[in-house]
PDB file of N, CA and C in Angstrom:
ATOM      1  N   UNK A   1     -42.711 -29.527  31.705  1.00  0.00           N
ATOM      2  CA  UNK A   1     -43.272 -30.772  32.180  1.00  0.00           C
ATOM      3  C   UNK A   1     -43.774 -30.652  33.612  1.00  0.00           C
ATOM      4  N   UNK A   2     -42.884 -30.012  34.100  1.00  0.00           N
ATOM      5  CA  UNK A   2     -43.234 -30.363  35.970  1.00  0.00           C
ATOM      6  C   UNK A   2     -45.107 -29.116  36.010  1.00  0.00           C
ATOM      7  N   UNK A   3     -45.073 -27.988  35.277  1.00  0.00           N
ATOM      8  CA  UNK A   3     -46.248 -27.713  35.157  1.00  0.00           C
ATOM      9  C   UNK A   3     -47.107 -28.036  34.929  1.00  0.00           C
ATOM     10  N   UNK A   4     -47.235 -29.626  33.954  1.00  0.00           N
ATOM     11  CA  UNK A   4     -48.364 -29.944  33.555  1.00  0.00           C
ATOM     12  C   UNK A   4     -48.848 -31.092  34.454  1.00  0.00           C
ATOM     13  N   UNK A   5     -47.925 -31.576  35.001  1.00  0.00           N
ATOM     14  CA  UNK A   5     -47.837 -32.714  35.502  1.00  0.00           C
ATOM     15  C   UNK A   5     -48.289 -32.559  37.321  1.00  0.00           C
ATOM     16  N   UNK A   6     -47.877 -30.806  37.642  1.00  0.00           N
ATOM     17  CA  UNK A   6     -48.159 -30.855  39.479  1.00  0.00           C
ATOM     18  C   UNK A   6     -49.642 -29.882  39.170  1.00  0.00           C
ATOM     19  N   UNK A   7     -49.848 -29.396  37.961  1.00  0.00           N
ATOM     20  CA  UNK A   7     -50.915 -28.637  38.482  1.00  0.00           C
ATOM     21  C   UNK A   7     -52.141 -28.225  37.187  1.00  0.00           C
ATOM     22  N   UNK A   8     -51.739 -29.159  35.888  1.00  0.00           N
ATOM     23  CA  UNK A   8     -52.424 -29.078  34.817  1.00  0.00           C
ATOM     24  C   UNK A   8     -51.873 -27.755  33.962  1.00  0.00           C
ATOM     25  N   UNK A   9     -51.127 -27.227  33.738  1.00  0.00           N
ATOM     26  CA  UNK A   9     -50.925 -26.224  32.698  1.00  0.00           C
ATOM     27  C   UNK A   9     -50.912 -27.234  31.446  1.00  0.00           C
ATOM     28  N   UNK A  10     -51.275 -26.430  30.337  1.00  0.00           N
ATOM     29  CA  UNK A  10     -51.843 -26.467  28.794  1.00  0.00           C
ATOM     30  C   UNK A  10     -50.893 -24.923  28.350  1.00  0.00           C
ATOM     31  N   UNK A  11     -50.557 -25.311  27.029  1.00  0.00           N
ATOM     32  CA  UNK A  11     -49.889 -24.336  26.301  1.00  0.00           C
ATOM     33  C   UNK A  11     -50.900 -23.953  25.289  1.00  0.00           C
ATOM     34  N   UNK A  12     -51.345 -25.152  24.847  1.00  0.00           N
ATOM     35  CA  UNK A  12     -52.713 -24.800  23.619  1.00  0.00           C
ATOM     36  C   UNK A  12     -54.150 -25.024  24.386  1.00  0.00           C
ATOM     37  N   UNK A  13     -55.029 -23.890  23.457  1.00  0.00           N
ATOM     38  CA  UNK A  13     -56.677 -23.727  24.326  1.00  0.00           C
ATOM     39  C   UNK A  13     -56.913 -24.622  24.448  1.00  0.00           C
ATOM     40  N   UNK A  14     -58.002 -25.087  25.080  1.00  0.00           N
ATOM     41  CA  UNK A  14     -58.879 -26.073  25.410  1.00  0.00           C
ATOM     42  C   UNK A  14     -60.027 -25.775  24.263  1.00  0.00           C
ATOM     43  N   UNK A  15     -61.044 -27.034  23.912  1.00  0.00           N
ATOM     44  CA  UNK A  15     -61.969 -27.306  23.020  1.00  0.00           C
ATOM     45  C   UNK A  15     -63.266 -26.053  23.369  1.00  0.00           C
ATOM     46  N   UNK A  16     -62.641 -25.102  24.077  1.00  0.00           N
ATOM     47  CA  UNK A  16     -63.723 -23.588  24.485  1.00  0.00           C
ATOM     48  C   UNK A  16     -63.131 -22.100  24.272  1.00  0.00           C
ATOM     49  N   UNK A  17     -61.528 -22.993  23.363  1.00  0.00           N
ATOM     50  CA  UNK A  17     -60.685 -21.232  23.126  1.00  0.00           C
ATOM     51  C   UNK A  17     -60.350 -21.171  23.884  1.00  0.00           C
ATOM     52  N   UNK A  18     -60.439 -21.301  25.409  1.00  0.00           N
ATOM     53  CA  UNK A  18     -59.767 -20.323  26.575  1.00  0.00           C
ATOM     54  C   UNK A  18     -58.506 -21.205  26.984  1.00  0.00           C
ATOM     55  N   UNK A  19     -57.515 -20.829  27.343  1.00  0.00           N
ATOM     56  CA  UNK A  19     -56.475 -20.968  28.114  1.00  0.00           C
ATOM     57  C   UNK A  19     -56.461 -21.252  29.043  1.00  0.00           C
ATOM     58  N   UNK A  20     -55.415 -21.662  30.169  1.00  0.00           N
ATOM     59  CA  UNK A  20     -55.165 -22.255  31.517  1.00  0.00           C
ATOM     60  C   UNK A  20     -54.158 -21.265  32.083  1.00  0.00           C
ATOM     61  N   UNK A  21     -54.181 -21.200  33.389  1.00  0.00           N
ATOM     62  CA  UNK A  21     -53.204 -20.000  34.066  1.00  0.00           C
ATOM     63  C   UNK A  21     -51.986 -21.020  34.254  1.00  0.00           C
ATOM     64  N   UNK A  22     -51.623 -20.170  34.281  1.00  0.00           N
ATOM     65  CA  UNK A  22     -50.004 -20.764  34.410  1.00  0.00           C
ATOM     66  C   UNK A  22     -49.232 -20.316  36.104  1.00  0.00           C
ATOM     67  N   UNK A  23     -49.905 -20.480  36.876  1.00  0.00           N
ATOM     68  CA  UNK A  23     -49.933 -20.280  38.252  1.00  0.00           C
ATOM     69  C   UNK A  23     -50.296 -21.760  38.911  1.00  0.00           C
ATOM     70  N   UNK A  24     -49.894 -21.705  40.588  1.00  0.00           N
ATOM     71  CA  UNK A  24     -49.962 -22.603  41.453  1.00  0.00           C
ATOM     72  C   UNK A  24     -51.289 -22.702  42.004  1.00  0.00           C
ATOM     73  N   UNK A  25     -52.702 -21.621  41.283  1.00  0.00           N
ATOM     74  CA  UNK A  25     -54.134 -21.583  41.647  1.00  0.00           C
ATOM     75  C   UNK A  25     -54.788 -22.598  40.711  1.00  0.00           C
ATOM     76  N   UNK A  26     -54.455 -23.363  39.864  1.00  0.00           N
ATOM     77  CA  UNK A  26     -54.432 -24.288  39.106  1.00  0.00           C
ATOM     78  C   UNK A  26     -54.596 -25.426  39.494  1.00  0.00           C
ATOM     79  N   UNK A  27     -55.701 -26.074  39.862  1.00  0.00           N
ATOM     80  CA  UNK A  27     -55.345 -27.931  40.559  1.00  0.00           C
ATOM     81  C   UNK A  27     -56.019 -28.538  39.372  1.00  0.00           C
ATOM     82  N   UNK A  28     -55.367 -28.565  38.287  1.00  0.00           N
ATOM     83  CA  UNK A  28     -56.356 -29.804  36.754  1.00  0.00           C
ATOM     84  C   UNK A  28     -54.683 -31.027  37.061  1.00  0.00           C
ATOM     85  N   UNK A  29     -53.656 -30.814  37.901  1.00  0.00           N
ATOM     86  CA  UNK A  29     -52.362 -31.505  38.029  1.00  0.00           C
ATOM     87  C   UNK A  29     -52.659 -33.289  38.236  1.00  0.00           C
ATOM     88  N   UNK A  30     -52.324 -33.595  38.539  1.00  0.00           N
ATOM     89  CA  UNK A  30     -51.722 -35.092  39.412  1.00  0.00           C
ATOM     90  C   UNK A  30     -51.385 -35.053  40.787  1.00  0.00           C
ATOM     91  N   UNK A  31     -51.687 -33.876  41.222  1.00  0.00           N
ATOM     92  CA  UNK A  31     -51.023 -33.634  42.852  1.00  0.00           C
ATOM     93  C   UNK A  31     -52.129 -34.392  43.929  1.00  0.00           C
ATOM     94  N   UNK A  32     -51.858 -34.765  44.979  1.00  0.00           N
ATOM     95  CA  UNK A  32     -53.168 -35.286  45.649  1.00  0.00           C
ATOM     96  C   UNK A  32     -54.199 -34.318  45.693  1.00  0.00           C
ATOM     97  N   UNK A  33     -54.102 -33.118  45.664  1.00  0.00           N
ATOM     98  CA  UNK A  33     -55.102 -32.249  45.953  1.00  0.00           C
ATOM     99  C   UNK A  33     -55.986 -31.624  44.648  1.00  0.00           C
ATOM    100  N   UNK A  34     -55.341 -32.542  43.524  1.00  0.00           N
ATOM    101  CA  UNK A  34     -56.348 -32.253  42.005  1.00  0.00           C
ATOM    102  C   UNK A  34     -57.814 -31.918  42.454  1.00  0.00           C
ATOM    103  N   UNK A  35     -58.009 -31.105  41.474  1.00  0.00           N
ATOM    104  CA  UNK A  35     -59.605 -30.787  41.507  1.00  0.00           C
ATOM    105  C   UNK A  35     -60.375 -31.185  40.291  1.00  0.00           C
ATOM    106  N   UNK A  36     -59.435 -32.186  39.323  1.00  0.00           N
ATOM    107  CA  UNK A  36     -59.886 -32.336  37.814  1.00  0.00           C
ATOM    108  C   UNK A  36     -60.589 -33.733  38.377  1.00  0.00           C
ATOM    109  N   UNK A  37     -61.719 -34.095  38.056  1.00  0.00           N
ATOM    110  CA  UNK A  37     -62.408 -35.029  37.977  1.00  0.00           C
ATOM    111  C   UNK A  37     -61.529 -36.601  37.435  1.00  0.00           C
ATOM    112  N   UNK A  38     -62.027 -37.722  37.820  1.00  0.00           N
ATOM    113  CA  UNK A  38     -61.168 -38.613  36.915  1.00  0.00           C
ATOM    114  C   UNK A  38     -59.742 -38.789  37.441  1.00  0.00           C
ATOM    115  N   UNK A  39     -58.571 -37.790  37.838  1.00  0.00           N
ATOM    116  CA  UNK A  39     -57.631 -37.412  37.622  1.00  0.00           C
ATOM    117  C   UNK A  39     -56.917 -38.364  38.068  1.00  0.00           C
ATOM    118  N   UNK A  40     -56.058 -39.242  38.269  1.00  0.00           N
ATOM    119  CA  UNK A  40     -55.240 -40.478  39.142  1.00  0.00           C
ATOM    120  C   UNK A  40     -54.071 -39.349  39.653  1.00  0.00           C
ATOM    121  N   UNK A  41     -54.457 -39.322  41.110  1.00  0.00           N
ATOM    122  CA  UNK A  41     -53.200 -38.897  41.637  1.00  0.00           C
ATOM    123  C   UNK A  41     -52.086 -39.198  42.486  1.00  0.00           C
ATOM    124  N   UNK A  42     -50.758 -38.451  42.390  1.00  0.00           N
ATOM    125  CA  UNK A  42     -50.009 -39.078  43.654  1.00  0.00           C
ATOM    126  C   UNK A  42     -50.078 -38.870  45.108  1.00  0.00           C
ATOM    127  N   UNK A  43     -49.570 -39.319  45.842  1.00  0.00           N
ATOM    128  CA  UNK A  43     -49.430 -39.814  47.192  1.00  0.00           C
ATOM    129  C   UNK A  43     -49.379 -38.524  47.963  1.00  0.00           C
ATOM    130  N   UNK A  44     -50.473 -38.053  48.776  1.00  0.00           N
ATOM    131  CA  UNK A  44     -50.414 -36.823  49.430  1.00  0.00           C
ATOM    132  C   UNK A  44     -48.902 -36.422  50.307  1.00  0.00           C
ATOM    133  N   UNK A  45     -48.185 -37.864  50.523  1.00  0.00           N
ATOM    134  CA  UNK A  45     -46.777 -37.859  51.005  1.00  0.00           C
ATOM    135  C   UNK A  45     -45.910 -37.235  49.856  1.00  0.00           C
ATOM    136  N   UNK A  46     -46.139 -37.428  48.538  1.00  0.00           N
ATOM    137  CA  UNK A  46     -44.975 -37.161  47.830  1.00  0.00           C
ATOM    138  C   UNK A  46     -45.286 -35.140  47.727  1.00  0.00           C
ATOM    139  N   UNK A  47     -43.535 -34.748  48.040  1.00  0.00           N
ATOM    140  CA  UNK A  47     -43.552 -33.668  47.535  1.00  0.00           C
ATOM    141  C   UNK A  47     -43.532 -33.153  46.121  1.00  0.00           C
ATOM    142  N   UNK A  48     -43.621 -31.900  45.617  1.00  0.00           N
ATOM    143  CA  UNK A  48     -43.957 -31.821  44.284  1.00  0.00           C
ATOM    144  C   UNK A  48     -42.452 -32.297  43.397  1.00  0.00           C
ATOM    145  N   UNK A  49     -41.170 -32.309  44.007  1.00  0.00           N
ATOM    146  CA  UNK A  49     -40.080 -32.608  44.004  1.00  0.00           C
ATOM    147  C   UNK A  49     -39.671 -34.204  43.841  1.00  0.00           C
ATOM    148  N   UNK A  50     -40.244 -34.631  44.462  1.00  0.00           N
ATOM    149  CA  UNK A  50     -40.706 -36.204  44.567  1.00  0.00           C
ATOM    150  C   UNK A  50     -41.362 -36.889  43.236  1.00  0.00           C
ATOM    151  N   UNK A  51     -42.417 -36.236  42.967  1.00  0.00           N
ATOM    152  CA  UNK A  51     -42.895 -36.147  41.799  1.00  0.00           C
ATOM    153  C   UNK A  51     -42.497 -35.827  40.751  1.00  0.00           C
ATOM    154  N   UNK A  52     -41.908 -34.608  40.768  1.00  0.00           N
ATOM    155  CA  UNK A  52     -40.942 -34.285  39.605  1.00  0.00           C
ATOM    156  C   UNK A  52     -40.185 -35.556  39.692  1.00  0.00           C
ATOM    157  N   UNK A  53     -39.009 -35.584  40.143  1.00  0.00           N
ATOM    158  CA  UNK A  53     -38.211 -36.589  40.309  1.00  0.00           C
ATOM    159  C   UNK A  53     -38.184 -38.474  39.296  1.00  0.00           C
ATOM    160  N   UNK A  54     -39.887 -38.509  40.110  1.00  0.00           N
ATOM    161  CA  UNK A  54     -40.202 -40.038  39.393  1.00  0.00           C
ATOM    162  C   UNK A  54     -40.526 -39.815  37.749  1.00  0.00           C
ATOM    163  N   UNK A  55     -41.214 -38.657  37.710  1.00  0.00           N
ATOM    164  CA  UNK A  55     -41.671 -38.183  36.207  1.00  0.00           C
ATOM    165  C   UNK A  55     -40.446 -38.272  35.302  1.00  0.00           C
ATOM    166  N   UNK A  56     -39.248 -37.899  35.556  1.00  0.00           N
ATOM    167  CA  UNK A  56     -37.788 -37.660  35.285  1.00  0.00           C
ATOM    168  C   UNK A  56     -37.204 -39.611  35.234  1.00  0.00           C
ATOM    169  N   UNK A  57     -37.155 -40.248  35.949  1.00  0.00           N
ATOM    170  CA  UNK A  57     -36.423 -41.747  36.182  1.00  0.00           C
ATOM    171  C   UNK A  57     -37.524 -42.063  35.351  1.00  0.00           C
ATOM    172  N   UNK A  58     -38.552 -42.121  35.217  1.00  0.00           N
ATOM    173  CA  UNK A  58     -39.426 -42.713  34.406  1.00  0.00           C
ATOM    174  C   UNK A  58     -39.353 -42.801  32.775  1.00  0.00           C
ATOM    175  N   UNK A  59     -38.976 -41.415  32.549  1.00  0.00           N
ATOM    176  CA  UNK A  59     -38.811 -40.951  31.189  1.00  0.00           C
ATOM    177  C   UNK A  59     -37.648 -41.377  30.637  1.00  0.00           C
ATOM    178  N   UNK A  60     -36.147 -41.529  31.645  1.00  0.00           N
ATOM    179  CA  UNK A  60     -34.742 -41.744  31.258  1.00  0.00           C
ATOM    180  C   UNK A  60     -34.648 -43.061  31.506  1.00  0.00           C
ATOM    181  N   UNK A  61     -35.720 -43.530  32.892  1.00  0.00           N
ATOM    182  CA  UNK A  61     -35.179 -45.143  32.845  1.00  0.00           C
ATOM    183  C   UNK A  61     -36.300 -46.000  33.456  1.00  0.00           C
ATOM    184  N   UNK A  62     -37.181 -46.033  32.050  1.00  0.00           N
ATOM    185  CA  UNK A  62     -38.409 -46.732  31.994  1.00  0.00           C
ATOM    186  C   UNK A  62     -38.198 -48.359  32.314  1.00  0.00           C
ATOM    187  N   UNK A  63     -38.734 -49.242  32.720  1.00  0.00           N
ATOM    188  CA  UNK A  63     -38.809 -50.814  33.370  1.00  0.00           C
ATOM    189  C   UNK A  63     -39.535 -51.312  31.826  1.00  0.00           C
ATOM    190  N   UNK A  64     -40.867 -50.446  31.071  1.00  0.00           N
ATOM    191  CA  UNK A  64     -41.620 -50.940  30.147  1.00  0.00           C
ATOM    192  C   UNK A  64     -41.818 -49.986  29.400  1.00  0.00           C
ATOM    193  N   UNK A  65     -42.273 -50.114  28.076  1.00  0.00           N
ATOM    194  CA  UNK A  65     -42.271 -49.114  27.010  1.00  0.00           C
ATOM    195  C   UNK A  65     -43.773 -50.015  26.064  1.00  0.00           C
ATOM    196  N   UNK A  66     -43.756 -48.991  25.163  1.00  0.00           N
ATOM    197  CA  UNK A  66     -44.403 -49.094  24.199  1.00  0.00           C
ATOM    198  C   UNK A  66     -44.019 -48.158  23.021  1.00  0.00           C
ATOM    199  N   UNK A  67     -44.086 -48.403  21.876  1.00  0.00           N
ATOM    200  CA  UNK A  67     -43.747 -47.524  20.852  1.00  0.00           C
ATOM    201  C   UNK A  67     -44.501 -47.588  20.306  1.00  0.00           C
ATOM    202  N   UNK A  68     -44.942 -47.059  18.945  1.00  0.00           N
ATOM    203  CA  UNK A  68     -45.839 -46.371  18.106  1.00  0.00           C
ATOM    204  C   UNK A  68     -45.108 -45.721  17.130  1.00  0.00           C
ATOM    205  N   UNK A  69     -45.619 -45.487  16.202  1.00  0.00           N
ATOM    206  CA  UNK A  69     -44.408 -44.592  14.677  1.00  0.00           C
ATOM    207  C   UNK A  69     -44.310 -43.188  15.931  1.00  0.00           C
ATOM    208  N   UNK A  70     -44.953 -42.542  16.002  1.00  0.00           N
ATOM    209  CA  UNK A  70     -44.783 -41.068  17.200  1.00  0.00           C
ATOM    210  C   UNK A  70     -44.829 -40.840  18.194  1.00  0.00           C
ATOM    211  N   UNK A  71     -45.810 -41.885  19.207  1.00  0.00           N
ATOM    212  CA  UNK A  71     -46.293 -41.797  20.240  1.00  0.00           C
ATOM    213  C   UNK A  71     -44.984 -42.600  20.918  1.00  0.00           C
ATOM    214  N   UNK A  72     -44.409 -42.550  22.369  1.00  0.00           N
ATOM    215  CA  UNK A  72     -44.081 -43.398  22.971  1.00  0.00           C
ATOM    216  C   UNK A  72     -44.204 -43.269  24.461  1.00  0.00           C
ATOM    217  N   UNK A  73     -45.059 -44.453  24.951  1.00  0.00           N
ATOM    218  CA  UNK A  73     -45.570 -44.640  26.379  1.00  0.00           C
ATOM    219  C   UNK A  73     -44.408 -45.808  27.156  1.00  0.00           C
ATOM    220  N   UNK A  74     -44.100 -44.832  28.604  1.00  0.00           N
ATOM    221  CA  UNK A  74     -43.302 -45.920  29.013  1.00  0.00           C
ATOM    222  C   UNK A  74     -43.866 -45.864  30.867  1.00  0.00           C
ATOM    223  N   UNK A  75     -43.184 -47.441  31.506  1.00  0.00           N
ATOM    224  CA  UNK A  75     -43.815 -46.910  32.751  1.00  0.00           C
ATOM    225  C   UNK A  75     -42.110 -47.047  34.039  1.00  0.00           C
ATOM    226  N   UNK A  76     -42.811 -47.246  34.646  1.00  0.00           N
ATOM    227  CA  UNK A  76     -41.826 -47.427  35.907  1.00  0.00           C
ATOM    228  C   UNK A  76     -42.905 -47.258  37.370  1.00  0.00           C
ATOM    229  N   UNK A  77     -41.873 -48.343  38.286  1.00  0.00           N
ATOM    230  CA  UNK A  77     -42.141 -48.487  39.446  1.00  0.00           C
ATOM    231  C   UNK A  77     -41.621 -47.682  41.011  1.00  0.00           C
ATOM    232  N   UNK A  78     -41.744 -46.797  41.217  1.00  0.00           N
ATOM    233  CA  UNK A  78     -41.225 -45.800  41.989  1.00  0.00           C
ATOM    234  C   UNK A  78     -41.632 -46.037  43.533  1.00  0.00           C
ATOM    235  N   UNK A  79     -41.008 -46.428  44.779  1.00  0.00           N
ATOM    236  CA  UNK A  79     -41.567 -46.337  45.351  1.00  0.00           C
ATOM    237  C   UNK A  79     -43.323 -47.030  45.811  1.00  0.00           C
ATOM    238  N   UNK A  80     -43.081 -48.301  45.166  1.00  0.00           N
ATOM    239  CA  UNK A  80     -44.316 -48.928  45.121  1.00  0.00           C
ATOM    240  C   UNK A  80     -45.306 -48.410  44.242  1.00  0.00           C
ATOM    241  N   UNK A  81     -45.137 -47.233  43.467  1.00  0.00           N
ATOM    242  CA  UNK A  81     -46.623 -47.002  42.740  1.00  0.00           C
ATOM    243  C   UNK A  81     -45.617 -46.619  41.546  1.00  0.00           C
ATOM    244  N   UNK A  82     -46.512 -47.309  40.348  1.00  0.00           N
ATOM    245  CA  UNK A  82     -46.822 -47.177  39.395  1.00  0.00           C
ATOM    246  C   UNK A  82     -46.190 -45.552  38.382  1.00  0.00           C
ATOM    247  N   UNK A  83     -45.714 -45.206  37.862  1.00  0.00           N
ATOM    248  CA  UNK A  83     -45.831 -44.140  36.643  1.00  0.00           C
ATOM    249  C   UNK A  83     -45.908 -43.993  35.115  1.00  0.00           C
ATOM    250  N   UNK A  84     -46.819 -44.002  34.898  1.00  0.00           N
ATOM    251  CA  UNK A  84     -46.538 -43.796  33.223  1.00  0.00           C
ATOM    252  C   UNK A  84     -46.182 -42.520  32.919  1.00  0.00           C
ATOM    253  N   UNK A  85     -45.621 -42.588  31.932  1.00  0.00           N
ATOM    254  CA  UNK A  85     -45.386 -41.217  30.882  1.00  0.00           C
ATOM    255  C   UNK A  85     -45.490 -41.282  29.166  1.00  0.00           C
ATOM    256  N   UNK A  86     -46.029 -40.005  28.781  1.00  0.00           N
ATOM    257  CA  UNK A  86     -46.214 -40.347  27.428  1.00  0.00           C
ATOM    258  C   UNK A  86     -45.463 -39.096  26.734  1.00  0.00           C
ATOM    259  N   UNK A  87     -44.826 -39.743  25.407  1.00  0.00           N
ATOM    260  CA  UNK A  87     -44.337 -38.273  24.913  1.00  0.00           C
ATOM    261  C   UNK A  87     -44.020 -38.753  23.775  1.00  0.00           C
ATOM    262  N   UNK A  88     -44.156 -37.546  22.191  1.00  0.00           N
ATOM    263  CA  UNK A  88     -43.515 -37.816  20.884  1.00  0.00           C
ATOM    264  C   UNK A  88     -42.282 -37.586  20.762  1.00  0.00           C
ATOM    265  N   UNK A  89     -42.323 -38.125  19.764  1.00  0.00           N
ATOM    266  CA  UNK A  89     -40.854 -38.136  18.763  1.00  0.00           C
ATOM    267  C   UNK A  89     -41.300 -37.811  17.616  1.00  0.00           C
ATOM    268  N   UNK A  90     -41.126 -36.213  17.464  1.00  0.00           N
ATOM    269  CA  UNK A  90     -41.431 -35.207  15.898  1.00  0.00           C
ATOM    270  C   UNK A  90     -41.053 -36.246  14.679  1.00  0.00           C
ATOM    271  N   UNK A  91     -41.049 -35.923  13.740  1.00  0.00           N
ATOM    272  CA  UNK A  91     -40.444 -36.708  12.235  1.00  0.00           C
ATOM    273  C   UNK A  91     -38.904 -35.383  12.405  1.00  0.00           C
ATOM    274  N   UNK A  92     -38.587 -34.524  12.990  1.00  0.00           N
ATOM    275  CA  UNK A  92     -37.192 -33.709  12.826  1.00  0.00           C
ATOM    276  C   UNK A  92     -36.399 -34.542  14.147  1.00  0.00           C
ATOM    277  N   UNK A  93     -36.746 -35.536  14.961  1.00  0.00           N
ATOM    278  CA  UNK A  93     -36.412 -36.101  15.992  1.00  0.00           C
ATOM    279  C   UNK A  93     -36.469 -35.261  17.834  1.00  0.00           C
ATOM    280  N   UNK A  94     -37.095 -34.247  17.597  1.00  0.00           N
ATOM    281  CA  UNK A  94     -37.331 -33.631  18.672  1.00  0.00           C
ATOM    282  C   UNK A  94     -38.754 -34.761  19.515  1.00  0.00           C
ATOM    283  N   UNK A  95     -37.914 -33.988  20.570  1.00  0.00           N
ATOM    284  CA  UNK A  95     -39.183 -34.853  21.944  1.00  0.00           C
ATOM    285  C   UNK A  95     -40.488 -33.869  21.852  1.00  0.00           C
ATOM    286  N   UNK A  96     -41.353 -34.230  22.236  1.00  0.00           N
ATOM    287  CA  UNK A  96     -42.798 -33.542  23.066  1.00  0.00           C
ATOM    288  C   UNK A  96     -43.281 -33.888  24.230  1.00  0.00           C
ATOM    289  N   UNK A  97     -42.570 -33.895  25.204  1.00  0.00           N
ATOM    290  CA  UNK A  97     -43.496 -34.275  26.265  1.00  0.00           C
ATOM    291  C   UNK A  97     -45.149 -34.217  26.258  1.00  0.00           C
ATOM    292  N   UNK A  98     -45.833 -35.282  26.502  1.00  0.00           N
ATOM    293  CA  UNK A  98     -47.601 -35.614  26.594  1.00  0.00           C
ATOM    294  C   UNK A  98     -47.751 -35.105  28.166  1.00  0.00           C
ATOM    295  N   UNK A  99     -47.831 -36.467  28.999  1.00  0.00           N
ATOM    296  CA  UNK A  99     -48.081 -36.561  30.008  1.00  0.00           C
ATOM    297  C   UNK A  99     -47.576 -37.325  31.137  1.00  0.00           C
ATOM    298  N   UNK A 100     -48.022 -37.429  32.180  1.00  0.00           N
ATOM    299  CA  UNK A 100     -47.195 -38.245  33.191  1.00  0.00           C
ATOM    300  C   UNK A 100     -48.211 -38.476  34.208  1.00  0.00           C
ATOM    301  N   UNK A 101     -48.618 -40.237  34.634  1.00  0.00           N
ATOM    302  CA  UNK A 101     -49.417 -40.108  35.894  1.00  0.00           C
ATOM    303  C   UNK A 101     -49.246 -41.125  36.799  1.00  0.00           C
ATOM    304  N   UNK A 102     -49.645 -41.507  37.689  1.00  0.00           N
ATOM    305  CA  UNK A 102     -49.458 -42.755  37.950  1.00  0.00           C
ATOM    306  C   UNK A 102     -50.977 -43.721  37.898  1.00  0.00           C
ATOM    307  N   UNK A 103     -50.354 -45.257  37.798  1.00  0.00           N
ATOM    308  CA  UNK A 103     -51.010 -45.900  37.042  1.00  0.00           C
ATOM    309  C   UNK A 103     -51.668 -47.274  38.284  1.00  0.00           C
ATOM    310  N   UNK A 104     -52.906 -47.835  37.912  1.00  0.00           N
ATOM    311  CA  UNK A 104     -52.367 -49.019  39.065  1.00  0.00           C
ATOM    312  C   UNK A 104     -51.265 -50.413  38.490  1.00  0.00           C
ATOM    313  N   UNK A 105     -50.815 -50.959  37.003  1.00  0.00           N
ATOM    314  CA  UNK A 105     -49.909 -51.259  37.168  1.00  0.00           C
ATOM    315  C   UNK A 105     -49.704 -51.004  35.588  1.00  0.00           C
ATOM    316  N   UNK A 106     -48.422 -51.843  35.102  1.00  0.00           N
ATOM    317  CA  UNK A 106     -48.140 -51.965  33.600  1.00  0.00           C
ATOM    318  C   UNK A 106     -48.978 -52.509  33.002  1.00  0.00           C
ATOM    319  N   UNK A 107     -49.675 -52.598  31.961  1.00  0.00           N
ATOM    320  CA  UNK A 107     -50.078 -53.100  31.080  1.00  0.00           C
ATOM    321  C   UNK A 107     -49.838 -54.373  30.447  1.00  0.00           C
ATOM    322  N   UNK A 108     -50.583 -55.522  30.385  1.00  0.00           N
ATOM    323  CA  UNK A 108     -49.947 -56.711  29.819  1.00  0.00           C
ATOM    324  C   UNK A 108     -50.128 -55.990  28.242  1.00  0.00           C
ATOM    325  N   UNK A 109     -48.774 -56.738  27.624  1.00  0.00           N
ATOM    326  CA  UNK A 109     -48.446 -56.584  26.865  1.00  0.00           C
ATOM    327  C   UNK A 109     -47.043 -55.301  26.091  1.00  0.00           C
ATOM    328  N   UNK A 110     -47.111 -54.352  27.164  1.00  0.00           N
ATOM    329  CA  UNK A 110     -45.815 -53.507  27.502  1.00  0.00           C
ATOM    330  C   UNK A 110     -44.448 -54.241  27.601  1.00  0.00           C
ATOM    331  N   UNK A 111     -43.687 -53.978  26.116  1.00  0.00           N
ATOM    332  CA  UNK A 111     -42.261 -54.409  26.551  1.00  0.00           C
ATOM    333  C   UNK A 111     -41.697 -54.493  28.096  1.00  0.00           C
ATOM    334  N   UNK A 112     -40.659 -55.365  28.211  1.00  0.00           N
ATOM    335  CA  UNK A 112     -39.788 -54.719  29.160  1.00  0.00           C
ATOM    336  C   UNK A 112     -38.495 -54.486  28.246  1.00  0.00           C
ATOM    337  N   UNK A 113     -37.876 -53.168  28.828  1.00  0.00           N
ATOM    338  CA  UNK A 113     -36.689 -52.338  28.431  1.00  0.00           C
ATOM    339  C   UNK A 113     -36.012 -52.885  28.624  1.00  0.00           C
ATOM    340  N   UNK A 114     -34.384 -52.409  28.255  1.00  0.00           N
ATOM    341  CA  UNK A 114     -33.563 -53.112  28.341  1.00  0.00           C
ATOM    342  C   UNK A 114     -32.622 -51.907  29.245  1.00  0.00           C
TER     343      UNK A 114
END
């Protein structure tokens, strides 16, 4: 997770066959210093630790959720900003971590957790 999330690593090709390095020369991340177009990133203050961190409280102790038969999106408020995270639940009950970013807020219509 913390790879995909500080600097874009991919385990499966991209829609061109090729692969992603699995190194810190990599900015497709969420880090302030992304180089992926689009990308919503965090707070040039937060360390990559920091980040890890919220990605982690987010996932174990989401504020809002959403479910889906596989998919499940949840968010949390960290420090004034925003995080979503997304990840499955196999049909054998194993996790998949998706993704993790921050957001500008929850979504109307997002449970709140309990």
């Amino acid at each position: 997770m913390p790879g995909h999330v500080l600097y874009g690593w991919r385990d499966h090709p991209g829609r061109n066959g090729q692969g992603w390095p699995h190194d810190e020369s990599l900015a497709d991340g969420h880090r302030w210093d992304s180089q992926r177009p689009g990308a919503s990133t965090f707070p040039k203050e937060w360390t990559d630790q920091q980040i890890v961190d919220a990605v982690r409280d987010t996932l174990e102790q989401p504020t809002h959720f959403r479910a889906a038969t596989v998919r499940r999106t949840v968010w949390r408020e960290i420090d004034g900003l925003t995080v979503r995270a997304e990840y499955n639940v196999r049909p054998d009950g194993k996790i998949a971590f998706r993704t993790a970013f921050p957001v500008e807020d929850v979504p109307k219509g997002a449970e709140v957790a309990q």
